[in-house]
C-alpha atoms as a PDB file:
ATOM      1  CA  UNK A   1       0.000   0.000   0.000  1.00  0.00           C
ATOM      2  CA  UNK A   2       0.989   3.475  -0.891  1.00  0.00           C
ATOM      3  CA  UNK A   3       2.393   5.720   1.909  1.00  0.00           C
ATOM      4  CA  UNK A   4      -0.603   7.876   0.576  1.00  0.00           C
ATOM      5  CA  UNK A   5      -3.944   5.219   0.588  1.00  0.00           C
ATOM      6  CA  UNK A   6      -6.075   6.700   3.113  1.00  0.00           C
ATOM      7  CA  UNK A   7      -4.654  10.288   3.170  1.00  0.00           C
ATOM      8  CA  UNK A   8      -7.518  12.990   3.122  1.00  0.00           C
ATOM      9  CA  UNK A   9      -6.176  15.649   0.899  1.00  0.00           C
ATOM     10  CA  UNK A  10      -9.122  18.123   1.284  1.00  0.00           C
ATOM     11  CA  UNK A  11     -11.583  19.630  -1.029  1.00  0.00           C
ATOM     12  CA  UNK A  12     -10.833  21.095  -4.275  1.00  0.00           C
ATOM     13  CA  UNK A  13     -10.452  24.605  -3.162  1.00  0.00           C
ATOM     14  CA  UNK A  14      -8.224  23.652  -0.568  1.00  0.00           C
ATOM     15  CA  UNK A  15      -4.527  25.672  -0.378  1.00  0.00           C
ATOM     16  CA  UNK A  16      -2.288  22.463  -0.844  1.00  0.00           C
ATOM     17  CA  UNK A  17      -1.493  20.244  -3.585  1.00  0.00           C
ATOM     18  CA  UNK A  18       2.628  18.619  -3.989  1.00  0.00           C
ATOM     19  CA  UNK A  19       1.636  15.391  -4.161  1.00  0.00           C
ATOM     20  CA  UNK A  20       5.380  14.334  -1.899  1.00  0.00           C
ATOM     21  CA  UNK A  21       7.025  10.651  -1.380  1.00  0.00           C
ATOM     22  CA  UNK A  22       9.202   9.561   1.348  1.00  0.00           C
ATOM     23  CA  UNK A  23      10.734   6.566   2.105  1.00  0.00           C
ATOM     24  CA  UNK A  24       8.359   4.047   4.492  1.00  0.00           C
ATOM     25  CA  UNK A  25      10.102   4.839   7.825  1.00  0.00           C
ATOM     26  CA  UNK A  26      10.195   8.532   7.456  1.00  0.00           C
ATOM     27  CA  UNK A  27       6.077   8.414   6.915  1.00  0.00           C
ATOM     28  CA  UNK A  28       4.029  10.037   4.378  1.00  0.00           C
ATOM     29  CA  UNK A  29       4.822  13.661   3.803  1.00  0.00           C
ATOM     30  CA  UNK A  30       1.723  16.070   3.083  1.00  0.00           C
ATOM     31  CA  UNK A  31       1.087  17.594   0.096  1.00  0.00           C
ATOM     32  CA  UNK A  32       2.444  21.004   1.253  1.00  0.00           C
ATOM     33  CA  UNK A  33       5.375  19.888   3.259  1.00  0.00           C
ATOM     34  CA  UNK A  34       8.261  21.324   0.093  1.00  0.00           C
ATOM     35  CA  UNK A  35       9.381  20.204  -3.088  1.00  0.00           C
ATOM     36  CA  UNK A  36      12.554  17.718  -1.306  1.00  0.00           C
ATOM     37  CA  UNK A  37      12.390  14.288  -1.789  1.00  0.00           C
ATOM     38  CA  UNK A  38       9.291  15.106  -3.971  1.00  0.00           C
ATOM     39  CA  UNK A  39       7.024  14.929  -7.527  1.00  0.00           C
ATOM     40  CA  UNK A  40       6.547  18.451  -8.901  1.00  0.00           C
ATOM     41  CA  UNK A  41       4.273  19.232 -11.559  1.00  0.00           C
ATOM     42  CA  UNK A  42       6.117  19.461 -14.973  1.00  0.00           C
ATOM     43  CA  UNK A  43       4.700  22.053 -16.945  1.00  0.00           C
ATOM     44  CA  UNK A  44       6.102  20.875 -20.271  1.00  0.00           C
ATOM     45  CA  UNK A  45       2.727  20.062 -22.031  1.00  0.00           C
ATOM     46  CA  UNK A  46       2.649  18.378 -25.788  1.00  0.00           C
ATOM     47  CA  UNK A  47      -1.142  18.769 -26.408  1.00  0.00           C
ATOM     48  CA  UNK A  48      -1.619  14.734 -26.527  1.00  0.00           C
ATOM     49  CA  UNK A  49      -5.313  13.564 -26.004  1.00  0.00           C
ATOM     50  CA  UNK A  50      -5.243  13.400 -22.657  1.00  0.00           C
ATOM     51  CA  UNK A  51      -3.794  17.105 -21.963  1.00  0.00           C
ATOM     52  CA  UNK A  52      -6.073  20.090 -21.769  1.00  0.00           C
ATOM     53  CA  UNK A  53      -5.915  22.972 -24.206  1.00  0.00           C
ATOM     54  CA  UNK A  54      -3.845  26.390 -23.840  1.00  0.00           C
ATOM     55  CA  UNK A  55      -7.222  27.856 -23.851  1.00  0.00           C
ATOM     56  CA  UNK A  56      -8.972  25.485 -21.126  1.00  0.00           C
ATOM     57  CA  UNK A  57      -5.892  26.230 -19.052  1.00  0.00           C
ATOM     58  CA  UNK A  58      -6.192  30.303 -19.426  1.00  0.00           C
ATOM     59  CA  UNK A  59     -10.335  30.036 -18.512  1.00  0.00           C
ATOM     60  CA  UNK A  60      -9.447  28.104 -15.587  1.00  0.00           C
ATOM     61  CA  UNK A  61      -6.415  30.560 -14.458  1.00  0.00           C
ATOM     62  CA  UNK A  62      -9.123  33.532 -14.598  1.00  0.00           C
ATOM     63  CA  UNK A  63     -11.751  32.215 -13.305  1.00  0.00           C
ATOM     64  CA  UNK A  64      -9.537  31.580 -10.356  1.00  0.00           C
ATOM     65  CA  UNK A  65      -8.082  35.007 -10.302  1.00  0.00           C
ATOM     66  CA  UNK A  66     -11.569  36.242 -10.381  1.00  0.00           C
ATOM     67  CA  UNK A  67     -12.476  33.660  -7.607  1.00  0.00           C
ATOM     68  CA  UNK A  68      -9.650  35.156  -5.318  1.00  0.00           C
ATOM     69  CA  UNK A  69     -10.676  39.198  -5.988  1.00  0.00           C
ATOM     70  CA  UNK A  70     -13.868  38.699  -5.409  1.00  0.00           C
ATOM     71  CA  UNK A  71     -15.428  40.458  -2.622  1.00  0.00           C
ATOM     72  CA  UNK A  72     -18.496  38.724  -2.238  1.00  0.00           C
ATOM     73  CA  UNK A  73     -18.646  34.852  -0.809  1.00  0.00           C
ATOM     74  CA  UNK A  74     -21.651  34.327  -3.500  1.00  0.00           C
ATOM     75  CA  UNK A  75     -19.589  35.347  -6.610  1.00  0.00           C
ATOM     76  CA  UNK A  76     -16.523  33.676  -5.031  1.00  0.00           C
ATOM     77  CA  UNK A  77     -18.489  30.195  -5.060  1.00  0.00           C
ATOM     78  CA  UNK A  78     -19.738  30.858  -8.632  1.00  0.00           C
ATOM     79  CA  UNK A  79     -16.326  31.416 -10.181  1.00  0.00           C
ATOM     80  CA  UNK A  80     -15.143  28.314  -8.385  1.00  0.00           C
ATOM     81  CA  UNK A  81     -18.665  25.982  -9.570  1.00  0.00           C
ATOM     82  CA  UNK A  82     -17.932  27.580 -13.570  1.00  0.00           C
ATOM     83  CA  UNK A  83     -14.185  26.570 -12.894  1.00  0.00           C
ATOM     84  CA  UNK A  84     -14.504  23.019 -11.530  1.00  0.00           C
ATOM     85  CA  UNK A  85     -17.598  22.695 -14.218  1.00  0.00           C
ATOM     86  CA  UNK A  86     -15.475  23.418 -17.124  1.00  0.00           C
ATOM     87  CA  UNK A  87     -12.449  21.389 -16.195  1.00  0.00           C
ATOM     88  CA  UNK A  88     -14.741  18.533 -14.971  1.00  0.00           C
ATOM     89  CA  UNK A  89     -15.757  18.104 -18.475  1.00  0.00           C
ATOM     90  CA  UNK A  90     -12.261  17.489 -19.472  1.00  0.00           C
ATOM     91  CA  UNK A  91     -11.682  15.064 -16.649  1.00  0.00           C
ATOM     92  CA  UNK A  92      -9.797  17.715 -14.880  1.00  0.00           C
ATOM     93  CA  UNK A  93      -9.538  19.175 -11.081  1.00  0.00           C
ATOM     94  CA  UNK A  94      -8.132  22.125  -9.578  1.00  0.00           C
ATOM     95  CA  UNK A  95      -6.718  22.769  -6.221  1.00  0.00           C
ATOM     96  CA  UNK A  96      -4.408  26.164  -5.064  1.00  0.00           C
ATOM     97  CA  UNK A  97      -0.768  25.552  -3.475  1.00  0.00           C
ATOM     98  CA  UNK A  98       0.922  28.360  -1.503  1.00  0.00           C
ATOM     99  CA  UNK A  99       4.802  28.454  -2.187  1.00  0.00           C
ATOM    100  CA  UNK A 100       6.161  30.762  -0.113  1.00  0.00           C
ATOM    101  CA  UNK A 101       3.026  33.280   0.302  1.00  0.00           C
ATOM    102  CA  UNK A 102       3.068  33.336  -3.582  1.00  0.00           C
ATOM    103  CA  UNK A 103      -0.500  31.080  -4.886  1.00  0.00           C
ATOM    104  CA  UNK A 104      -0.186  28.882  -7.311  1.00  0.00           C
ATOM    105  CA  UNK A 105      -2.977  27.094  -9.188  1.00  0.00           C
ATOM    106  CA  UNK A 106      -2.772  22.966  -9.866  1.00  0.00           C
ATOM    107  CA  UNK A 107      -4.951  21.367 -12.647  1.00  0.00           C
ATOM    108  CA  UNK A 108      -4.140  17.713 -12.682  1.00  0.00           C
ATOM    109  CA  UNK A 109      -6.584  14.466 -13.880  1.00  0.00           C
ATOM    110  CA  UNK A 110      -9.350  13.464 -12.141  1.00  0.00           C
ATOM    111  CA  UNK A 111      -8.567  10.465 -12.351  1.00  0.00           C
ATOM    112  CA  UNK A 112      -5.796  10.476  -9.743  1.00  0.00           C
ATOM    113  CA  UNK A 113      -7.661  11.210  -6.885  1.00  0.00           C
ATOM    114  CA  UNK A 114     -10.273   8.692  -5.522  1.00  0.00           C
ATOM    115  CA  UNK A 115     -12.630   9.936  -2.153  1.00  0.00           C
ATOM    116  CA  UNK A 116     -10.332  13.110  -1.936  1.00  0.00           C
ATOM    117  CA  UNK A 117      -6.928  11.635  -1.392  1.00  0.00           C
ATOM    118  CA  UNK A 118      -4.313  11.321  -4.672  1.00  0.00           C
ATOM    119  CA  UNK A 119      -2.452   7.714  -4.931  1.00  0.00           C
ATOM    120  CA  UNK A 120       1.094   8.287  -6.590  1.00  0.00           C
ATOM    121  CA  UNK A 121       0.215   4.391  -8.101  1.00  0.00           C
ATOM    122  CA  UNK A 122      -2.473   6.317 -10.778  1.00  0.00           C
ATOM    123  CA  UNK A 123      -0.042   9.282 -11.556  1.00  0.00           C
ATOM    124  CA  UNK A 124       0.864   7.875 -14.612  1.00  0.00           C
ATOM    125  CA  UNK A 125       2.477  10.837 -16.227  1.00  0.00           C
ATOM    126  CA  UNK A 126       3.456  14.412 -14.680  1.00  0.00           C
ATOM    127  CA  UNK A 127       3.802  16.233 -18.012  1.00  0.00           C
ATOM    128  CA  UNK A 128      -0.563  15.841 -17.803  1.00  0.00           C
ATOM    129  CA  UNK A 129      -0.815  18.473 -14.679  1.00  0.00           C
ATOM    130  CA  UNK A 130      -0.787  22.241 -15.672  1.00  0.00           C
ATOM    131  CA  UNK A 131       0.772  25.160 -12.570  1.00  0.00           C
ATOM    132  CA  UNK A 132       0.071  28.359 -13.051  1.00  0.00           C
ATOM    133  CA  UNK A 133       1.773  31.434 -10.740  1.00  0.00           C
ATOM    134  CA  UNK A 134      -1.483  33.301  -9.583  1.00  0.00           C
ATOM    135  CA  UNK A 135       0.771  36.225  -8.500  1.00  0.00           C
ATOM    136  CA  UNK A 136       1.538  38.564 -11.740  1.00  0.00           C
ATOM    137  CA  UNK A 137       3.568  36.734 -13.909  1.00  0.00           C
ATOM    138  CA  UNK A 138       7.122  35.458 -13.877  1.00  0.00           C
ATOM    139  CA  UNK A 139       7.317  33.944 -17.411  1.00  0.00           C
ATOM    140  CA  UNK A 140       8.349  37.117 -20.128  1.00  0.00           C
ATOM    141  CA  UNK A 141       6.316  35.026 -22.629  1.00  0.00           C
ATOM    142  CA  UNK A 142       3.214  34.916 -20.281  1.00  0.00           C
ATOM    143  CA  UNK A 143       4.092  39.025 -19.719  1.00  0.00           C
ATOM    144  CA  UNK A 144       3.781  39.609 -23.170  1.00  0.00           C
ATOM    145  CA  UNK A 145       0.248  37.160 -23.758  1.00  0.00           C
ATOM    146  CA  UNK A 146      -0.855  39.266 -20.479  1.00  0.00           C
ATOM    147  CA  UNK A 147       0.621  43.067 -21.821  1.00  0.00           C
ATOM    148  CA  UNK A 148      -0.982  41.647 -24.937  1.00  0.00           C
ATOM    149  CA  UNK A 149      -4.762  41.209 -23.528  1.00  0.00           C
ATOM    150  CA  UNK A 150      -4.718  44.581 -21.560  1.00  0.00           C
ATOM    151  CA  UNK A 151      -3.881  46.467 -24.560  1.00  0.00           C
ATOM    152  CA  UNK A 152      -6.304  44.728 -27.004  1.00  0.00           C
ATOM    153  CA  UNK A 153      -9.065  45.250 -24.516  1.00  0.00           C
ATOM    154  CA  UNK A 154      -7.831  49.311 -24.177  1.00  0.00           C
ATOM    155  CA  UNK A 155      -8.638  49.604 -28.285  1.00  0.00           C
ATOM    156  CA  UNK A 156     -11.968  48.182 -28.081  1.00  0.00           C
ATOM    157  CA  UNK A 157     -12.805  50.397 -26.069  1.00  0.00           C
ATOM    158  CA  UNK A 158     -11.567  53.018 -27.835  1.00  0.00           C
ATOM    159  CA  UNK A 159     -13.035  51.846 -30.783  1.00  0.00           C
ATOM    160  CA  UNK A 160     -16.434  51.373 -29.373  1.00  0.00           C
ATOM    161  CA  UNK A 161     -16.545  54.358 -27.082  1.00  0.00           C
ATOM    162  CA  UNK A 162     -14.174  57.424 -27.979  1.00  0.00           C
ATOM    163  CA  UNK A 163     -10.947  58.241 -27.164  1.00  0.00           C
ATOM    164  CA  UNK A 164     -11.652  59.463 -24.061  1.00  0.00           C
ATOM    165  CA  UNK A 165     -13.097  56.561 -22.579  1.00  0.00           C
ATOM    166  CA  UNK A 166      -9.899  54.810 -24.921  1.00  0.00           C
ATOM    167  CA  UNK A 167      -7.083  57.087 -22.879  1.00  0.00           C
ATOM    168  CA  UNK A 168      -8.336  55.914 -19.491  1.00  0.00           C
ATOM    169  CA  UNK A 169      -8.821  51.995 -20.505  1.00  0.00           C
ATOM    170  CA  UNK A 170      -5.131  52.286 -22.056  1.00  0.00           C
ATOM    171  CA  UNK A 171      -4.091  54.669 -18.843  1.00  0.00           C
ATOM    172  CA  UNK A 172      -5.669  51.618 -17.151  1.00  0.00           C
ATOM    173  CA  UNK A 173      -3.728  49.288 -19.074  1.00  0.00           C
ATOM    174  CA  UNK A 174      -0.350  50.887 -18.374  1.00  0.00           C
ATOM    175  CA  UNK A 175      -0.819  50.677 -14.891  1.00  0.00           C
ATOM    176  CA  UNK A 176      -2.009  47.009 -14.702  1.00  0.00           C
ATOM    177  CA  UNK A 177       1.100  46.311 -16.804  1.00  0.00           C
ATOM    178  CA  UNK A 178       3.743  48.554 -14.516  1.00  0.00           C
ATOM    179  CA  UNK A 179       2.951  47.685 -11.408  1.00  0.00           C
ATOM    180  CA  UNK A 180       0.826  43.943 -11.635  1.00  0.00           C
ATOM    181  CA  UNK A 181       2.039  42.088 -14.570  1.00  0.00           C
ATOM    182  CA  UNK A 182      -2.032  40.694 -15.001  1.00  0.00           C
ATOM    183  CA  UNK A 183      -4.942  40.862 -16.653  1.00  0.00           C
ATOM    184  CA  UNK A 184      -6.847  44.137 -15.946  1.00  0.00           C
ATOM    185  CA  UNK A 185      -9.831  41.744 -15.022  1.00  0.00           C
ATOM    186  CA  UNK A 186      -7.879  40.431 -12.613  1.00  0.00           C
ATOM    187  CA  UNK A 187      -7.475  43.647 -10.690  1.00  0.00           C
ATOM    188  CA  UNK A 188      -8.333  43.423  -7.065  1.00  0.00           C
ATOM    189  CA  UNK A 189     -10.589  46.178  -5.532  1.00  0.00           C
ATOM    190  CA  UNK A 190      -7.699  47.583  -3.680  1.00  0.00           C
ATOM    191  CA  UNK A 191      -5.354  47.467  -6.487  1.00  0.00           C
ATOM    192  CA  UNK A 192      -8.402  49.390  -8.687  1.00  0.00           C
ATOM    193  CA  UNK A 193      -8.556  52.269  -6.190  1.00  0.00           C
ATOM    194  CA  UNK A 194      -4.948  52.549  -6.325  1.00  0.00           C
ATOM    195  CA  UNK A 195      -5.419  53.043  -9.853  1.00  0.00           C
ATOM    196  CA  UNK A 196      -7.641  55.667  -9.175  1.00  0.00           C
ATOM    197  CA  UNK A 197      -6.290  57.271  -6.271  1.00  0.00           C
ATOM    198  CA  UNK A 198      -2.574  57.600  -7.269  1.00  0.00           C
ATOM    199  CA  UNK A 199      -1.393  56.365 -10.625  1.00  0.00           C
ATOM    200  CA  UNK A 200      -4.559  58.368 -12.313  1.00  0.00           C
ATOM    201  CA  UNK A 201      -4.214  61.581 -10.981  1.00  0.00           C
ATOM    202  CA  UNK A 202      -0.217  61.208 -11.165  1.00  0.00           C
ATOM    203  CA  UNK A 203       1.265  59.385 -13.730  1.00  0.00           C
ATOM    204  CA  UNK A 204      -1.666  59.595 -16.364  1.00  0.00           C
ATOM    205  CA  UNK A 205      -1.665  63.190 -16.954  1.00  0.00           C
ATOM    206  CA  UNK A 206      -5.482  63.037 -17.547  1.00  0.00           C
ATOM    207  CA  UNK A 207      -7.175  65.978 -19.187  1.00  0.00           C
ATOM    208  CA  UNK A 208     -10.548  67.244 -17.349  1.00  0.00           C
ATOM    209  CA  UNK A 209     -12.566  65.189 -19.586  1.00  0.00           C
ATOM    210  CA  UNK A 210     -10.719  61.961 -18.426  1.00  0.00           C
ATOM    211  CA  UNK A 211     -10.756  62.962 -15.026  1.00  0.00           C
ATOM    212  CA  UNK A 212     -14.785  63.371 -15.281  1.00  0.00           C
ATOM    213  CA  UNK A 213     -15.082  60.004 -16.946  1.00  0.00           C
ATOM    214  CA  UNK A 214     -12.848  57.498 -15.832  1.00  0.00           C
ATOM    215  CA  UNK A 215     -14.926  55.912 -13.100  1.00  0.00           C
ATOM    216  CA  UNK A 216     -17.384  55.647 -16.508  1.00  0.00           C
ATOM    217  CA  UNK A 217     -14.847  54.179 -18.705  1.00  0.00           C
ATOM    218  CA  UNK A 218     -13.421  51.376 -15.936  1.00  0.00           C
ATOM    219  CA  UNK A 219     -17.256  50.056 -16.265  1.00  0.00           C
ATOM    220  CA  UNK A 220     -16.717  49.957 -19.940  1.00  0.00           C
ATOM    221  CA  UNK A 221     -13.372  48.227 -19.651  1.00  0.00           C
ATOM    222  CA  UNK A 222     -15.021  45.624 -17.629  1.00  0.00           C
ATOM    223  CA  UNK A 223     -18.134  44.964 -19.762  1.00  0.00           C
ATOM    224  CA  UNK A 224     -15.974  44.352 -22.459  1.00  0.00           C
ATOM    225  CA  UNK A 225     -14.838  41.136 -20.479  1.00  0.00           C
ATOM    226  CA  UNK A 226     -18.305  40.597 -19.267  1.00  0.00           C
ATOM    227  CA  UNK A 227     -17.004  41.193 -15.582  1.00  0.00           C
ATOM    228  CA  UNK A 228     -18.119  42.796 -12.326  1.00  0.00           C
ATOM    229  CA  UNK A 229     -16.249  45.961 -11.741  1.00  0.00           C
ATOM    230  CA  UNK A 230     -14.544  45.170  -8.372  1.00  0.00           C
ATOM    231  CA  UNK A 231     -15.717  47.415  -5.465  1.00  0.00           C
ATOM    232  CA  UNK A 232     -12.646  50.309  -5.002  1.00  0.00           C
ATOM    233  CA  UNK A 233     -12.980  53.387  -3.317  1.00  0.00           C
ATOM    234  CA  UNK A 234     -11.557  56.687  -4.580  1.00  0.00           C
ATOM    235  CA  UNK A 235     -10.155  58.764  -1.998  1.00  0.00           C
END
């Protein structure tokens, strides 16, 4: 038997995931006891069969983000139930790891886990599990993909509303970008009145018609991505 048959690893939405093996006389290790001695997840992903898509991946990652700035315990639960839904479909589940303060979200088969608790016997290969980094965004490549969105989403809405409404989203966008490294519908509340509060009035140089309409243009930005606008407060 597995050092690990038995071993209650917690709900989905639980903060630990390393799956870690020991030798027999040491005992079982838990799944957030560090990496020595242990399986990490290999990220190296060859889009075989049983592999999800880039694009599965990315849904999951913001749903999570938007799971984790949400300020209200009903939308929190929602963003997890349309996370777990869509990688359920897949065969997929999702837990969050915390390395070092920093969160990082797991998507790994299924199929490993039986009653809650992951047997190392059904991991039959690594390169199937997906981590993410849920704080900013280490990888230059995911920098530019995330630069990438935030500026797209900054033209629509100057297409669609004006160029004032377009300065602020791209003002918006600059910020995100500076001082985050994520998606501007990732924002948290705080990090939105921060926005607001400081980089805005300082760094944008906004003109007076900017300044009257920027609390107007964030709801834009964020119906664009078919979002909440996260509750801030401008000082």
């Amino acid at each position: 038997m597995s050092d690990f048959d038995g071993q209650d690893l917690g709900r989905a939405d639980d903060t630990t995931e390393r799956v870690e093996v020991r030798d027999a006389d040491d005992g079982a290790e838990t799944e957030d006891e560090g990496e020595a001695n242990g399986i990490s997840v290999d990220n190296d992903r060859n889009g075989g069969d049983d592999e999800l898509s880039d694009a599965v991946v990315e849904e999951a990652e913001r749903l999570t983000r938007l799971e984790r700035t949400a300020t209200d315990d009903n939308e929190r639960r929602a963003r997890r139930r349309r996370r777990d839904a869509l990688l359920e479909e897949y065969g997929f589940t999702a837990r969050i790891r915390e390395d070092d303060g920093d969160a990082v979200l797991v998507v790994h088969p299924e199929e490993w886990h039986e009653d809650g608790v992951v047997h190392p016997d059904r991991i039959d290969d690594l390169s199937r599990a997906v981590e993410v980094a849920l704080e900013g965004t280490g990888d230059p490549d995911d920098w530019d993909a995330v630069d990438a969105h935030n500026r797209e989403l900054a033209a629509r809405v100057r297409e669609r509303y004006g160029e004032v409404h377009g300065e602020n989203a791209a003002a918006l966008a600059d910020f995100v970008g500076n001082h985050y490294a994520k998606r501007i519908d990732s924002l948290t509340g705080p990090e939105l009145s921060e926005f607001l509060t400081e980089y805005f009035v300082r760094n944008a140089w906004p003109s007076r018609a900017q300044r009257d309409a920027v609390e107007e243009s964030i709801e834009l930005v964020y119906e664009e991505v078919d979002e909440p606008v996260p509750e801030f407060r401008v000082r």
